[in-house]
C-alpha atoms as a PDB file:
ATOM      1  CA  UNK A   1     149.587  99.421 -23.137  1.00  0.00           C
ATOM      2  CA  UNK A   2     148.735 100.053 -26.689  1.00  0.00           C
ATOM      3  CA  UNK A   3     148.120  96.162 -28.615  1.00  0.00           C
ATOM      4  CA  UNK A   4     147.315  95.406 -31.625  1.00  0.00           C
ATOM      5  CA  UNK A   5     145.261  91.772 -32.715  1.00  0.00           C
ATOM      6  CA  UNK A   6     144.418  90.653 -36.200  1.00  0.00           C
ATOM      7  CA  UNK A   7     142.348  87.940 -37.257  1.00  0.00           C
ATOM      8  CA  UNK A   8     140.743  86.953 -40.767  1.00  0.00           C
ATOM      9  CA  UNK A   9     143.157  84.978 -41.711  1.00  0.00           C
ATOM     10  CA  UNK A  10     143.159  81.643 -42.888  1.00  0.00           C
ATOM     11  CA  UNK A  11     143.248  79.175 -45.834  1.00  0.00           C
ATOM     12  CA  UNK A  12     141.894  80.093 -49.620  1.00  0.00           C
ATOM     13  CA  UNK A  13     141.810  78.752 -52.859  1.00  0.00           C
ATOM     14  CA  UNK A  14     143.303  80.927 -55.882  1.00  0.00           C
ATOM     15  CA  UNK A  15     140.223  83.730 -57.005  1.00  0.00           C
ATOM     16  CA  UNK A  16     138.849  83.305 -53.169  1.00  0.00           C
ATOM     17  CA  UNK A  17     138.463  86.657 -50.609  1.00  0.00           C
ATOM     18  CA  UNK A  18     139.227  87.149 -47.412  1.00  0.00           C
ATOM     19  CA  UNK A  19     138.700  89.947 -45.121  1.00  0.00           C
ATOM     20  CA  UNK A  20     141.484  90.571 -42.500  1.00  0.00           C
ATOM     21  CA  UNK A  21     140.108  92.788 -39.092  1.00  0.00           C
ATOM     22  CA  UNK A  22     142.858  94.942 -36.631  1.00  0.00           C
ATOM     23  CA  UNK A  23     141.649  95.713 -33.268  1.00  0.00           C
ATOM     24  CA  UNK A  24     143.204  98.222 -31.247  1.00  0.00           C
ATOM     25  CA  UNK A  25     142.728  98.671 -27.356  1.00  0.00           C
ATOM     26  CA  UNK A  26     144.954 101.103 -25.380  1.00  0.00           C
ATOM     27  CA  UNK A  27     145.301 104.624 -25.939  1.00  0.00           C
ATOM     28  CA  UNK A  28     146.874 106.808 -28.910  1.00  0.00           C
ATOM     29  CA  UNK A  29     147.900 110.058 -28.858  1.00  0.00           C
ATOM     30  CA  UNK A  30     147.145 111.194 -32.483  1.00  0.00           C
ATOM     31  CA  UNK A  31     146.790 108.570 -34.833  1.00  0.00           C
ATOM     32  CA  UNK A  32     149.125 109.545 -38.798  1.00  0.00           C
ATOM     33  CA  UNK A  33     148.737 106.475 -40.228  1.00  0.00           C
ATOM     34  CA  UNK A  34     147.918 102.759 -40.430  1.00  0.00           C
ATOM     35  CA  UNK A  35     148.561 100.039 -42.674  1.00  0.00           C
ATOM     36  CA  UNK A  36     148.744  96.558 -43.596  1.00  0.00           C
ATOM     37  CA  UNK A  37     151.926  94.945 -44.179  1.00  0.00           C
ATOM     38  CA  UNK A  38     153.049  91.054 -45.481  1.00  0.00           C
ATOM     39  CA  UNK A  39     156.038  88.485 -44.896  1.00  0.00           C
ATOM     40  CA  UNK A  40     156.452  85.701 -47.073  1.00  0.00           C
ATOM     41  CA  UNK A  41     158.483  83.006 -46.330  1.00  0.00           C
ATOM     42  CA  UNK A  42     161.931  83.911 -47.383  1.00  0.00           C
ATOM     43  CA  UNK A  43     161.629  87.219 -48.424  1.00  0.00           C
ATOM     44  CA  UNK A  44     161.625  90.712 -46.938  1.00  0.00           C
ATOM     45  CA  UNK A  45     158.750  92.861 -45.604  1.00  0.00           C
ATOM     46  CA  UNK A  46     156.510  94.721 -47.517  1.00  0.00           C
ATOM     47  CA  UNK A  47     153.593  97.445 -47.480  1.00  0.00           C
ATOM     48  CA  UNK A  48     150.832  96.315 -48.864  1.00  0.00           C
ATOM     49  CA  UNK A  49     148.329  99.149 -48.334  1.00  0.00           C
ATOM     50  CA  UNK A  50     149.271 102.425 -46.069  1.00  0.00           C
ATOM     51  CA  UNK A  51     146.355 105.002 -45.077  1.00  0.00           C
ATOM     52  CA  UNK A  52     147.734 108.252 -44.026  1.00  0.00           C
ATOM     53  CA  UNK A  53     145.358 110.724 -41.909  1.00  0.00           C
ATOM     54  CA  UNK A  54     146.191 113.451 -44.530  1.00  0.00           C
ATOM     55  CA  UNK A  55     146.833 111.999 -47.787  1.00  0.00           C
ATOM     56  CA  UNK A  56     145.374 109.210 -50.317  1.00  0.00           C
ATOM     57  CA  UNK A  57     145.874 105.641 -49.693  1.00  0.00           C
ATOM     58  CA  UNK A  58     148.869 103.847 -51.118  1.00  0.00           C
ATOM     59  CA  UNK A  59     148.828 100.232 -52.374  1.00  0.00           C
ATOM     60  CA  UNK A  60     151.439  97.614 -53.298  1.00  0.00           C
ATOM     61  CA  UNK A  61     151.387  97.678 -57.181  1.00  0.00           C
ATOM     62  CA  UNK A  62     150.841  94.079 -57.124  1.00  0.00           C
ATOM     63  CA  UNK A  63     147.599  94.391 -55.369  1.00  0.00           C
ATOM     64  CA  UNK A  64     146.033  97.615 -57.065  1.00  0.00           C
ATOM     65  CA  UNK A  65     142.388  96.656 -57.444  1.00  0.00           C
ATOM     66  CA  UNK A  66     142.068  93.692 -55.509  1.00  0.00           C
ATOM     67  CA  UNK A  67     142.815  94.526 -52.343  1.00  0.00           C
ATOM     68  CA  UNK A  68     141.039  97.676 -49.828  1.00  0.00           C
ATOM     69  CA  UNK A  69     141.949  99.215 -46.736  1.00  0.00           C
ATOM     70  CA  UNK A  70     139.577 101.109 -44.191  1.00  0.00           C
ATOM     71  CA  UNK A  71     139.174 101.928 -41.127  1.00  0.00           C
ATOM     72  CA  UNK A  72     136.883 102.741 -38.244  1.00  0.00           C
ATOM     73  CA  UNK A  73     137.756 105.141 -36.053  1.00  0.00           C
ATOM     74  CA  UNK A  74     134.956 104.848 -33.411  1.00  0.00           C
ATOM     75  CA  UNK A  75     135.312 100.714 -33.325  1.00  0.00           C
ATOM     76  CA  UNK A  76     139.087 101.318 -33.343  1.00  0.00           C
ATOM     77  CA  UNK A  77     139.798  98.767 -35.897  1.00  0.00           C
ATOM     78  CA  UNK A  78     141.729  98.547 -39.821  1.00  0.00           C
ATOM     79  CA  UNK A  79     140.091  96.181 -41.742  1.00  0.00           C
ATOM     80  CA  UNK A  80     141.419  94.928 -45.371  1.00  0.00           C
ATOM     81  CA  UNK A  81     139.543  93.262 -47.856  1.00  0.00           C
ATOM     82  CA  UNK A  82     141.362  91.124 -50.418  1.00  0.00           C
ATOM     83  CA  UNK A  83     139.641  89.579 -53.214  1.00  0.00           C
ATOM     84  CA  UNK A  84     140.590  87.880 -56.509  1.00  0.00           C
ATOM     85  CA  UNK A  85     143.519  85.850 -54.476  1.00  0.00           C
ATOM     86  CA  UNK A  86     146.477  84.461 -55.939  1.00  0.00           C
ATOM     87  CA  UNK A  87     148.701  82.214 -54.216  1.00  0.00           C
ATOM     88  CA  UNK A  88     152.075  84.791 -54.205  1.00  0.00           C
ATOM     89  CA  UNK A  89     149.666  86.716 -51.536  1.00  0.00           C
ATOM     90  CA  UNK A  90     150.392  83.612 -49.216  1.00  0.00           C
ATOM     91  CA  UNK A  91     152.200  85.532 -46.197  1.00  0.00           C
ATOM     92  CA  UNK A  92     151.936  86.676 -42.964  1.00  0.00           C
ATOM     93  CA  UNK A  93     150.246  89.733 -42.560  1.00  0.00           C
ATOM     94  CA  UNK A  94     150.569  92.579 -40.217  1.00  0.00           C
ATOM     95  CA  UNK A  95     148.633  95.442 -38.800  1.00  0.00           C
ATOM     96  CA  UNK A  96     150.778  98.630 -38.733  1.00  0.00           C
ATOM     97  CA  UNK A  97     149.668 102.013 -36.512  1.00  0.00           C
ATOM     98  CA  UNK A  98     151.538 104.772 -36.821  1.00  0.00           C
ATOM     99  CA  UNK A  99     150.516 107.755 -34.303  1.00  0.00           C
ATOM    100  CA  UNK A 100     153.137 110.950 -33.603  1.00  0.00           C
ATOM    101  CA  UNK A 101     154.987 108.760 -30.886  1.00  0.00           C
ATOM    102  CA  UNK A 102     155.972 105.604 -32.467  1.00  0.00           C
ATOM    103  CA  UNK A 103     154.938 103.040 -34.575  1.00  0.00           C
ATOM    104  CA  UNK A 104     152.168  99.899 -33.608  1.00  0.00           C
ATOM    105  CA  UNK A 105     152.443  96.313 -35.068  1.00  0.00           C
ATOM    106  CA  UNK A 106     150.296  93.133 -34.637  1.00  0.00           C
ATOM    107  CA  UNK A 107     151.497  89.671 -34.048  1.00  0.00           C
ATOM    108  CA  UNK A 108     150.762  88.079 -37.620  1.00  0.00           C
ATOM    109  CA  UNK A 109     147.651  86.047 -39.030  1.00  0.00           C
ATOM    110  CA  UNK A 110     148.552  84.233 -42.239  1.00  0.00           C
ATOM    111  CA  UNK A 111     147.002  83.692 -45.525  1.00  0.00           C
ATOM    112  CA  UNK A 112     147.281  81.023 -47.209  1.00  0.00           C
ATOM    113  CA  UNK A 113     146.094  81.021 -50.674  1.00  0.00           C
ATOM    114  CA  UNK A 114     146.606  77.275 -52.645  1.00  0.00           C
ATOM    115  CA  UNK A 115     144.048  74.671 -54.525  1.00  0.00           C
END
């Protein structure tokens, strides 16, 4: 019912931007949260940027600065902007929605960032 697609990704040199889009379709009941979140190869999970409905945005120290997360609420999408690349951001990344049923994920688009 409820799906989630990214897209954006893609291939980058080092100092490059890209700008990563989440569209939602289906229905939510109440929307807490949403999110970006990255796999590199080999390593576990991690948030990169989380927007909750009530409180300030948190970022992954690593990408204070260079990365933003926003959202439109009437186009239903989470968009992040990343700029100033650097190749440890290479990973898969995911679009998280949290609303007060459960939790929303998309399937991946990866970022590659190497000369």
């Amino acid at each position: 019912q409820v799906q989630l697609v990214e897209s954006g990704g893609g291939l980058v040199q080092p100092g490059g931007s890209l700008r990563l889009s989440c569209a939602a379709s289906g229905s939510f009941f109440s929307i807490s949260r949403v999110g970006w979140f990255r796999q590199a190869p080999g390593k576990q999970r991690e948030m990169v940027a989380l927007m909750p409905s009530d409180g300030k945005t948190n970022y992954l120290d690593s990408v204070k600065g260079r990365f933003t997360i926003s959202r439109d609420n009437a186009k239903k999408t989470v968009a992040l902007q990343m700029n100033s690349l650097k190749p440890e951001d290479t990973a898969v990344y995911y679009c998280y929605v949290a609303d007060t049923l459960r939790t929303y994920w998309g399937q991946g688009t990866q970022v590659t960032v190497s000369s």
